[in-house]
Each structure stands twice: as C-alpha cells, then as structure tokens.
Protein backbone atom coordinates (compact mmCIF):
# COMPACT_ATOMS: atom_id res chain seq x y z
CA UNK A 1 0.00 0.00 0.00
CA UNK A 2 2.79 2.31 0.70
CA UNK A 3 4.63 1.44 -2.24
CA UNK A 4 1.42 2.45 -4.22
CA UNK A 5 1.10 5.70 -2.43
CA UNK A 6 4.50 6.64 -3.16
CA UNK A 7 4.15 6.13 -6.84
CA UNK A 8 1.21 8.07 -7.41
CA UNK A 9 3.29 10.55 -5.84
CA UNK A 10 5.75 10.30 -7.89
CA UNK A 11 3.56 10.98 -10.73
CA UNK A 12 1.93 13.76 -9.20
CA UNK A 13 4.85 15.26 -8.19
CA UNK A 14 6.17 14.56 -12.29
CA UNK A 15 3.24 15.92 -14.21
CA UNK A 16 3.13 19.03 -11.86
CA UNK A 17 6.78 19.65 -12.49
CA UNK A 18 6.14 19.13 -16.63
CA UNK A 19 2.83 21.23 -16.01
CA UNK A 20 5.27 24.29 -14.83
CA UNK A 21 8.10 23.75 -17.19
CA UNK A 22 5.38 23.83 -20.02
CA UNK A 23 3.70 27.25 -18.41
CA UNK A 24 7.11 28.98 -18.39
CA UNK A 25 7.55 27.80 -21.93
CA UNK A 26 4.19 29.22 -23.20
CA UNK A 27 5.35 32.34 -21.56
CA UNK A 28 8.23 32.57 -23.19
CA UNK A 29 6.86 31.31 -26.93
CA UNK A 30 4.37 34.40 -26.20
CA UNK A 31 7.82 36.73 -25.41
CA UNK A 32 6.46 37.48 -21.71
CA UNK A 33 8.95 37.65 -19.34
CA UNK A 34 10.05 34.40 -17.42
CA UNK A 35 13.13 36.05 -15.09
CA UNK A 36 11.15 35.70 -12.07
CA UNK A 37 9.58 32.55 -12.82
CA UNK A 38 13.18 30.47 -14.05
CA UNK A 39 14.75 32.09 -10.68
CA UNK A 40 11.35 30.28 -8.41
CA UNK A 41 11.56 27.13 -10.92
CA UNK A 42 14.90 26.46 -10.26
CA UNK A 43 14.96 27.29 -6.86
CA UNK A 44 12.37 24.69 -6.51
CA UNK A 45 13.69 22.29 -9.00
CA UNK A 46 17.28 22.43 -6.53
CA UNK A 47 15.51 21.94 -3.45
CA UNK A 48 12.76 18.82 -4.43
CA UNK A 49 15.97 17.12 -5.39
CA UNK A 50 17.60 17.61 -1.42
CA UNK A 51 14.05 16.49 -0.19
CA UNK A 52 13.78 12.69 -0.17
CA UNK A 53 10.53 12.28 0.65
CA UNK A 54 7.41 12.35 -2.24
CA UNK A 55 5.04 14.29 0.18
CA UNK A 56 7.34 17.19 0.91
CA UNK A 57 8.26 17.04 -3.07
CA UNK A 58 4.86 17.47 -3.88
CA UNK A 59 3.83 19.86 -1.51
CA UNK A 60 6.77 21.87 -3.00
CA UNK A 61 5.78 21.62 -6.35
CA UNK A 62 2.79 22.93 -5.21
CA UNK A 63 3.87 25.77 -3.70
CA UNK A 64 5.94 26.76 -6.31
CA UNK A 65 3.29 26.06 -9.19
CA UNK A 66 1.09 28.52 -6.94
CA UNK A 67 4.13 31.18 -6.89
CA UNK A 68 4.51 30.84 -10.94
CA UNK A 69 0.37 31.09 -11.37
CA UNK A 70 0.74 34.28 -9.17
CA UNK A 71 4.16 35.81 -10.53
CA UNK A 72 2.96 35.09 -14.22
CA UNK A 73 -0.52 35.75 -14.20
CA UNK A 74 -1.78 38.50 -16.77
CA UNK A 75 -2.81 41.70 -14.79
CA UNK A 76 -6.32 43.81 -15.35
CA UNK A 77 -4.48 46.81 -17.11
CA UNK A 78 -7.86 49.88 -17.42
CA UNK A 79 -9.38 51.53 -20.33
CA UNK A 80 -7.63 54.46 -22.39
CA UNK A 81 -10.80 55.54 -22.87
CA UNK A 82 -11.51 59.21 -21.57
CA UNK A 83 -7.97 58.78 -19.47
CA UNK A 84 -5.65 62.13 -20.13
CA UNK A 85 -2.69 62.60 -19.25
CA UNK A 86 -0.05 65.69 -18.98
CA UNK A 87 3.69 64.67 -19.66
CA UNK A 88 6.11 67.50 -18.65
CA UNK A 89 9.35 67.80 -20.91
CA UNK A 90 8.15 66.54 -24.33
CA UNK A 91 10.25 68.83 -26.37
CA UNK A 92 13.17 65.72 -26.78
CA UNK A 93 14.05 62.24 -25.57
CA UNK A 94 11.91 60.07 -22.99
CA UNK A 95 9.08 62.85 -22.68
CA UNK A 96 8.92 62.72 -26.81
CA UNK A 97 9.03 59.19 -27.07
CA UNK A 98 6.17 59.05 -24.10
CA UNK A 99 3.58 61.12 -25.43
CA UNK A 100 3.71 59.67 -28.81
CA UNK A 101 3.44 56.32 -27.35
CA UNK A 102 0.79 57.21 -25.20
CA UNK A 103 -1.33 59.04 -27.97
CA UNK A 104 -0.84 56.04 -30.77
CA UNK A 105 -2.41 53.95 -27.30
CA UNK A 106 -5.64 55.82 -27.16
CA UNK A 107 -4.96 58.01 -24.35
CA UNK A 108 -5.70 61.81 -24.49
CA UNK A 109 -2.26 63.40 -24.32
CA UNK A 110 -1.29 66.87 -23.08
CA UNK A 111 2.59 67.36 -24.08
CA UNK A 112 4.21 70.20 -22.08
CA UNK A 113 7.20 71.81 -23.86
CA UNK A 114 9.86 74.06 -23.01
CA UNK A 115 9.27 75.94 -26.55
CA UNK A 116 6.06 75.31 -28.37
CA UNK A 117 8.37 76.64 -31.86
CA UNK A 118 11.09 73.74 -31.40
CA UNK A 119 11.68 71.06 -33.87
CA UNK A 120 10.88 68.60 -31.18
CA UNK A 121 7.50 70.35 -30.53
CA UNK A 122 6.57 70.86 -34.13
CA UNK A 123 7.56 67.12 -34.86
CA UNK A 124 4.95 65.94 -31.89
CA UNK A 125 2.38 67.89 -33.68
CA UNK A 126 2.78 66.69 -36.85
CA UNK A 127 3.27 63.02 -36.00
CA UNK A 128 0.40 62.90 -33.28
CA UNK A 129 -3.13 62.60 -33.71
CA UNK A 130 -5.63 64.77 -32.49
CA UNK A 131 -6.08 63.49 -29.57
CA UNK A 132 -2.75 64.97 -28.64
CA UNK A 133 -2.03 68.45 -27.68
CA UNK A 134 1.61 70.39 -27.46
CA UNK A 135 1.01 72.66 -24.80
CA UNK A 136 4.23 75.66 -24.23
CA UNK A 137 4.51 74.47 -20.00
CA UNK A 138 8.08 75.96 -18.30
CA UNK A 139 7.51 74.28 -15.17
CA UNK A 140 9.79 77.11 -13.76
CA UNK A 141 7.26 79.37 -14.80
CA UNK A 142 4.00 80.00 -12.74
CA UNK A 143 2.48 82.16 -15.28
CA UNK A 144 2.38 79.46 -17.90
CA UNK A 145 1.48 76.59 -14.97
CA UNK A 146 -1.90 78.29 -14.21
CA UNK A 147 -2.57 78.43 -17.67
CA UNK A 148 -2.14 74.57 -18.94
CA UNK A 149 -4.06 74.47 -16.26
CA UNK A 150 -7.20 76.05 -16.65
CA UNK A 151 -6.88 74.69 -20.44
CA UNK A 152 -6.42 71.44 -19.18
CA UNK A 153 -9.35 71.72 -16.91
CA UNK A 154 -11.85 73.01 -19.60
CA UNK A 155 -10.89 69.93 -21.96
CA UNK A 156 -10.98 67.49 -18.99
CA UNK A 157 -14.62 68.35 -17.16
CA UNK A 158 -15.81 66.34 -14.77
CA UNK A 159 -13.56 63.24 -15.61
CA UNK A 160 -10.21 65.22 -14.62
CA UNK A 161 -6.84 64.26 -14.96
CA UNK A 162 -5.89 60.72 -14.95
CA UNK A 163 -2.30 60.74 -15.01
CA UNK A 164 0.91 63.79 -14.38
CA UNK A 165 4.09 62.46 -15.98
CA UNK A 166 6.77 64.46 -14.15
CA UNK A 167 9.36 64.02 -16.48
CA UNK A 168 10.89 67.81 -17.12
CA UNK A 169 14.70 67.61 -15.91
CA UNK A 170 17.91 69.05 -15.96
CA UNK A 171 21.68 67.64 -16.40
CA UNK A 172 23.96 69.37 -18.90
CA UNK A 173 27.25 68.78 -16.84
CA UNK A 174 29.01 65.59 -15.13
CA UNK A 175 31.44 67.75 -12.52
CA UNK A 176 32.55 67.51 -9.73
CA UNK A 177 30.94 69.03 -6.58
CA UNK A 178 33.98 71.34 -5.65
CA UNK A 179 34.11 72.83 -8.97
CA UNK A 180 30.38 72.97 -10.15
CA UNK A 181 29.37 76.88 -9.69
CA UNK A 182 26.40 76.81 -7.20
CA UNK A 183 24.13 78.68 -9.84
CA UNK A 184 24.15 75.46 -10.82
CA UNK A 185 22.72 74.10 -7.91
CA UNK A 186 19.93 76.02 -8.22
CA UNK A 187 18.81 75.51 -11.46
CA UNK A 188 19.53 71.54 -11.32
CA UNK A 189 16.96 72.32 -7.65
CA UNK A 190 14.39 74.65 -9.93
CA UNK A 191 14.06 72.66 -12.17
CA UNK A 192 14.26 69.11 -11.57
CA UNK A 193 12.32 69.58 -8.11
CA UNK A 194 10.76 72.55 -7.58
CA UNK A 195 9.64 72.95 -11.22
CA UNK A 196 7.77 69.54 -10.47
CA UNK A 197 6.62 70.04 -7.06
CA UNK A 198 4.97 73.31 -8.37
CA UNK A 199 2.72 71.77 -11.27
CA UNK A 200 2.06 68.80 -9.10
CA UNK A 201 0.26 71.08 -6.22
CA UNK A 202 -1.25 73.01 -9.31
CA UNK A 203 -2.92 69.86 -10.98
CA UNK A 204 -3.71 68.12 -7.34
CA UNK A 205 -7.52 68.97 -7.58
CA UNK A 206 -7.52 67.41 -11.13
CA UNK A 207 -5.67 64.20 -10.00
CA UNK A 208 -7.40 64.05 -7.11
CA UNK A 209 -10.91 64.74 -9.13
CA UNK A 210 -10.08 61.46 -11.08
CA UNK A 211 -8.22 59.54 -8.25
CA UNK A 212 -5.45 59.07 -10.54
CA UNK A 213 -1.61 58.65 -11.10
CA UNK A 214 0.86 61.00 -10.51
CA UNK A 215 4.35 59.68 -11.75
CA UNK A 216 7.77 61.35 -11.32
CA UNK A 217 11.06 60.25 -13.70
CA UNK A 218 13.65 60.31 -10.79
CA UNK A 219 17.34 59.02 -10.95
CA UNK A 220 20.02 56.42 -9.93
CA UNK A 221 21.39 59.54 -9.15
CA UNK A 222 19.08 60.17 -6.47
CA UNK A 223 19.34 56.85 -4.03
CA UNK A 224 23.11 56.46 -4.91
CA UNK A 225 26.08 58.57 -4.70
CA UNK A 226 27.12 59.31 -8.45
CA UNK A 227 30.67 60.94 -8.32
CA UNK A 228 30.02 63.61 -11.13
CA UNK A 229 26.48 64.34 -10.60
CA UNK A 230 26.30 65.92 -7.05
CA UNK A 231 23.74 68.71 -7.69
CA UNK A 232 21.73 66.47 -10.08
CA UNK A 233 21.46 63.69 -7.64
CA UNK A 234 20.77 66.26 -4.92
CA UNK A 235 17.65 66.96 -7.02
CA UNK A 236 16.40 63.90 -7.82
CA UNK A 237 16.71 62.93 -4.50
CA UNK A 238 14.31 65.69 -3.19
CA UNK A 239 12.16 64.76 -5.77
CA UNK A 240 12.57 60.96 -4.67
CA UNK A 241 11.95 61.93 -0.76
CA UNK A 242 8.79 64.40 -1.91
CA UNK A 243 7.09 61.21 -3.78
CA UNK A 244 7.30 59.30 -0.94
CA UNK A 245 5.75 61.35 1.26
CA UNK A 246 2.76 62.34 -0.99
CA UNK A 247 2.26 58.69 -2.30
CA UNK A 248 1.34 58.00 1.52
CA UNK A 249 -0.63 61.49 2.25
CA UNK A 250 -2.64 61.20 -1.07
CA UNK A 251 -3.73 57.14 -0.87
CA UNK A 252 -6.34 58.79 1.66
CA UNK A 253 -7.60 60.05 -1.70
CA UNK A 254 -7.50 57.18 -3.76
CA UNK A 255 -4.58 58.84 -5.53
CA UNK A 256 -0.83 56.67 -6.13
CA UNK A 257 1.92 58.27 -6.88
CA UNK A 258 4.67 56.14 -8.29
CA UNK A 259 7.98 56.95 -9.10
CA UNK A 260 10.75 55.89 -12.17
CA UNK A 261 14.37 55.31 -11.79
CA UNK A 262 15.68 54.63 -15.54
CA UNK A 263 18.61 53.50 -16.45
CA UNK A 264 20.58 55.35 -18.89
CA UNK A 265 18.90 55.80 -21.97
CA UNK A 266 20.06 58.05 -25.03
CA UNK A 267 18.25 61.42 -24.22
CA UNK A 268 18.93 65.16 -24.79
CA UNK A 269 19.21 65.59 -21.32
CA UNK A 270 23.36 65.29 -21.45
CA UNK A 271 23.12 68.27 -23.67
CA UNK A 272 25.64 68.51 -26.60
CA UNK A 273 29.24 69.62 -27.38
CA UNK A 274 28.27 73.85 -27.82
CA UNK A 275 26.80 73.72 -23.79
CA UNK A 276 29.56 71.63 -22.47
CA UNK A 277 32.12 74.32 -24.17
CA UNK A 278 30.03 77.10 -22.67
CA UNK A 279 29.84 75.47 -19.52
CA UNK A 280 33.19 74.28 -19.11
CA UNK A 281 34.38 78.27 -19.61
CA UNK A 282 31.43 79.75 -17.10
CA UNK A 283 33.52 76.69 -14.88
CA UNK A 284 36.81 77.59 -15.51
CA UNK A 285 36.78 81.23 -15.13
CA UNK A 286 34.99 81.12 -11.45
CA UNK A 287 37.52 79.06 -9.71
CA UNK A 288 40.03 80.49 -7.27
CA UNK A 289 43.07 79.38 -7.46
CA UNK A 290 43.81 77.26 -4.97
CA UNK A 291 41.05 75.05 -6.46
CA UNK A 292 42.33 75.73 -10.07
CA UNK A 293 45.85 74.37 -8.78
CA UNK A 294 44.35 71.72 -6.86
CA UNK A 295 42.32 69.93 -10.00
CA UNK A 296 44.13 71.55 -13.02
CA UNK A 297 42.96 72.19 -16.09
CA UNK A 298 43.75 68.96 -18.10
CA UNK A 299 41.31 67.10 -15.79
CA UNK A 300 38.64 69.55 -15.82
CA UNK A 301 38.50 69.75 -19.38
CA UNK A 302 38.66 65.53 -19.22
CA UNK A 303 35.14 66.20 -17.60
CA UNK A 304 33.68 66.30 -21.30
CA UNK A 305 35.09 63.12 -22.44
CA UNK A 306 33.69 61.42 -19.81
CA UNK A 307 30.32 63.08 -21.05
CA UNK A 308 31.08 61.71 -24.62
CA UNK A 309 31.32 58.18 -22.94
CA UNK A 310 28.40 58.58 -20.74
CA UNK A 311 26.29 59.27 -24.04
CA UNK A 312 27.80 56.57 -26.43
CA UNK A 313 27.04 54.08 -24.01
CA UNK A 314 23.53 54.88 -23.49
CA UNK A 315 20.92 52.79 -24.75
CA UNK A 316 18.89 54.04 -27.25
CA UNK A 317 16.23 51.66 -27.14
CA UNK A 318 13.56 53.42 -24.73
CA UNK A 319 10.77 50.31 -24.88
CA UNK A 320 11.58 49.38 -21.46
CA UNK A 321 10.78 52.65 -20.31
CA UNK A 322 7.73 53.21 -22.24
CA UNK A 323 6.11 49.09 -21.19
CA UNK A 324 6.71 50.81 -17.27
CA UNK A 325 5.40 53.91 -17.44
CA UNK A 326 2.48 52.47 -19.43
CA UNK A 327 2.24 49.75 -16.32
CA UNK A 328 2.36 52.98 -14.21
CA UNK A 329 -0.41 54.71 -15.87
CA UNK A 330 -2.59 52.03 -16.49
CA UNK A 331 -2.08 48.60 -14.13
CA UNK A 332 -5.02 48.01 -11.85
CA UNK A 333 -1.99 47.20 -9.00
CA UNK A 334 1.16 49.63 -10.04
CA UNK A 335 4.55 49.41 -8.44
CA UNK A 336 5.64 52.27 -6.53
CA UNK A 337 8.64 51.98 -7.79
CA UNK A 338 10.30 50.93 -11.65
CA UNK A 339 13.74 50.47 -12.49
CA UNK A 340 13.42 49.89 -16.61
CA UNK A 341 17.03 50.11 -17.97
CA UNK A 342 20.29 48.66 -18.20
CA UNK A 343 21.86 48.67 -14.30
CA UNK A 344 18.72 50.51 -12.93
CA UNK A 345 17.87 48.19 -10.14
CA UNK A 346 21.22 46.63 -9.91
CA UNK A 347 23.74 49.71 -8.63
CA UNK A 348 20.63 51.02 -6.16
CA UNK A 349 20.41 46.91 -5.12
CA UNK A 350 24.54 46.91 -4.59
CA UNK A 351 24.10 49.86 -2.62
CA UNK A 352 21.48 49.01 -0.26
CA UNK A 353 23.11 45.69 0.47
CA UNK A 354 26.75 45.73 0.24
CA UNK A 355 29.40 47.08 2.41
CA UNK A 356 29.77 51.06 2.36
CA UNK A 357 33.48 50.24 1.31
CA UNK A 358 32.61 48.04 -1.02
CA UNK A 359 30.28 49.92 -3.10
CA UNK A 360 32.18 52.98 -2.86
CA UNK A 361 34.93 51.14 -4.34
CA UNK A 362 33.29 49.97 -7.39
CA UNK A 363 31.34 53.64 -8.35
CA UNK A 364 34.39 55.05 -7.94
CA UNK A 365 35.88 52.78 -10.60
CA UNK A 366 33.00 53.44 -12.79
CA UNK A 367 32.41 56.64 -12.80
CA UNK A 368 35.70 58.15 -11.80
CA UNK A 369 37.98 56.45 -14.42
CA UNK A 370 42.00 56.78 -13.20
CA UNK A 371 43.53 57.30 -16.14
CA UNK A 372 43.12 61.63 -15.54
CA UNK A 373 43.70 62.50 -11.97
CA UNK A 374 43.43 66.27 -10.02
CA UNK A 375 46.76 68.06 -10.93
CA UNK A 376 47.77 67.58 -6.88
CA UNK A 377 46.50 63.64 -6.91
C-alpha cells in the first residue's frame, strides 16, 4: 500500500513539475517575461531534489506552481478611454518618445514643452493625432502653470486628470561638486524639483478629481552617490523623498503616486558639445586658485570626455521605459517603484546591500575612471 502511495506521488509530483516547465515555456513562446519565474523554478527544482521524501516534493511543487500562477498571471491593465494625461518635458528624448506612445495607445495626451516653436515640438504635432495636444509648459514658470491648467481643466470636465508624468529635468554637466558653480545648484533644484513640485500642487484637484496617477522620472542619481552628478542627484533625491511622502498622504484620496528610476537611456538631457564648451568656460573662469591648482585644467577639461562616454554608451532603445510607465499609468496594482534600464535596479540593489566600502569602491571605478587625476593627486 505504501509502495502504491508513493508512486502516485511520484507521478503527481512529475506531471506538476512538466505542467510548470510547459507554463514557463508558453510564456516565453508568447515573449512574456520568465526572469522571475526560471529564478522560483529552479529554486524549486534544486531543493525537491535535497528532499527525499514524495510528500514534501509534492507539496513543494505545489507551492511553487502557486508562486509561478501568481508571478505570471496576466494583470487587469484599465481603459484608455476618456484617461488624459499631462507629460512635462516633451520637447526631446523620454518625454517625446512618451507622449507619442501614449497618444498612438488611445490616451488623451497633453505634451508640455519648453518651446512650443522647437523642432521637437513641431515634430509631436505633426506626428500625433488629435487626440494629442503640445502645450508651451516651463515648469519654472507660474504664469504658464496656471494656464495649462485652466486649459487642461476646460478639456478634462468632470472626468479630470488621470495621469501627471513628471518628467521635465535638468543635467547638462558631469562635474565635480567642488568645482560645479552653485548657480548650478539652483537651477539643477528649480528645475528638476521645484519645477515639479509646483505643477504637481497646481494639478492636485484634477488628480485628485479622477483619483489618478501622478508619476515622477527620478534618478540612480538620487538613491546612490554618483561621483560627477552631485547637484543632479541632490535633485532627484528631493524629488525621490517628496514622492514618498505624498504617495502615503494622497492614498487617503484614492490617488498613487509612483515613481521611475531609468537607467541610462540616449536622451537630450546630457546636452551637446556647444553647452559643455560654454559650460566648461562659465567653470573655468569662477575658480580660485587654490582650487584651479588643486584639479588643473587637463582634468577639468577631461570632464567632457567622460560626457562623450556617458552618451555613447547609453541605450537608445527606450521600450523598457515606455512598457513601465504604461504599467504605471494604467495597471489596476502599479509598483511604486520601476527600475526599466540597463543597471537601474542593480547599482541602487549593490548599494542598499553591500558594504559602504565596497560599493564605494566599485562607483568610484565606474564613474571616476584613473587614467586623468586632479593636478595635486
């Protein structure tokens, strides 16, 4: 009798195990992704092979087939229809990319630019349909806040605003701290935080209206210490700590607020060779010169090269970004938190769970290379 037992068993504990290998391979015929679910198969598969005995096997298998149903099952994602949106900092790069996306998925798109006359901005209009509409939004500028707003607020009526993409930002520069001017700082703070903190309290009663999303394109830059990018990642991380705190004061509302840490993708947002010239000059001629004969001028102008790299090894590919902040805008159970990119969740990850030394070890490698040192190094 025991003998029998055991076999069926056995054959349970076999057909569940082909049952799971065949639902990851569906999943990946239908190009879903499987990372989660190999990592829990295997997992599993390792540990039923330790466990000798057929009733702890199968209860295993069990568990696990339960994890892989839950993991991989396909989520409620909501209707476009009569959803708007307003994405901040469509002129170029992720913003662009986002409201075009967006608009060709149904969703009525408000694009804020920087310069309703750009290329970028005339390009939107021209390859958008008309559901979408390029509206000229400084987020540094009050005067032109109120106003997408009260626009925004006549086309949207009682339904409000679904979703506020945050994604307006600042870089221009990789410097170090001591010798970035602290104008600098101020604009990387306007812009990148208070810029967003200002049309997020304007379009509150909108968000609120629709119990919506409001989303905010953060950094690496802001959880981790990026030598280069001190007054960036200062920013990003006040934006970072403000999301936080209203993603727990708004859920009274019904309201999430979720927030993006990208990897690095190919964007404007570096700037180009003219600023980094202009830049590099506004930087040289303000140091004193004890700093000047501290860092020298052969590594301050190898700051720009290491732009150059920064931006040839970016990924130009944006679809990761674009499949999250669609997730974002649209899952019935968002994250409050995405990492899409290359390295995105895996330097924050390091971070968080290695030794200080150890961490500040390899970012220093990275992103201060040692073949130009300070003059005095």
């Amino acid at each position: 009798m025991e003998k029998m037992v055991e076999c069926c068993l056995a054959l349970i504990y076999i057909l569940l195990t082909v049952a799971s290998v065949g639902l990851l391979v569906v999943r990946m015929v239908e190009g879903r992704s499987v990372r989660w679910l190999v990592v829990l198969m295997v997992s599993g598969g390792i540990l039923s092979c330790l466990v000798h005995s057929y009733v702890l096997k199968v209860g295993l298998v069990i568990v696990v087939c339960g994890l892989v149903h839950y993991i991989g099952r396909d989520e409620d994602m909501l209707p476009v229809l009569n959803r708007a949106v307003l994405i901040t900092g469509c002129d170029s790069g992720l913003g662009h990319d986002l409201a075009r996306c967006l608009d060709a998925a149904g969703m009525r798109v408000f694009a804020g630019v920087l310069d309703e006359s750009s290329p970028g901005a005339v390009e939107l209009k021209k390859a958008s349909s008309s559901k979408l509409t390029v509206i000229q939004l400084d987020i540094t500028n009050m005067s032109q806040i109120k106003q997408a707003y009260q626009y925004i607020q006549s086309q949207t009526g009682e339904t409000g605003l679904w979703g506020l993409v945050n994604n307006a930002g600042v870089l221009g520069y990789v410097c170090d701290a001591e010798l970035l001017p602290i104008k600098f700082y101020r604009k990387y703070l306007e812009v990148n935080f208070i810029g967003s903190v200002e049309v997020t309290q304007a379009f509150l009663p909108l968000i609120r209206q629709s119990k919506g999303r409001i989303i905010s394109i953060s950094s690496m830059a802001g959880e981790i210490p990026l030598p280069g990018f001190p007054a960036y990642g200062a920013s990003k991380a006040a934006l970072s700590a403000y999301s936080g705190t209203i993603r727990l004061e708004l859920s009274r509302w019904g309201v999430k607020v979720i927030v993006i840490q990208p990897g690095a993708f190919k964007t404007n947002i570096l700037g180009n060779r003219e600023h980094w010239v202009r830049v590099h000059d506004e930087i040289l001629s303000g140091l004193s010169p004890d700093v000047m004969e501290a860092y020298g001028e052969e590594y301050i102008s190898s700051l720009q090269e290491r732009l150059v790299k920064m931006s040839s090894s970016s990924s130009s590919n944006t679809e990761q970004f674009l499949d999250a902040l669609k997730h974002a805008l649209l899952s019935t159970r968002p994250k409050a938190f995405y990492y899409p990119g290359a390295a995105a969740w895996a330097l924050p990850f390091l971070y968080r769970h290695s030794p200080t030394f150890l961490s500040d070890m390899i970012f220093s490698r990275i992103f201060m290379p040692p073949d130009v040192k300070p003059a005095q190094l």
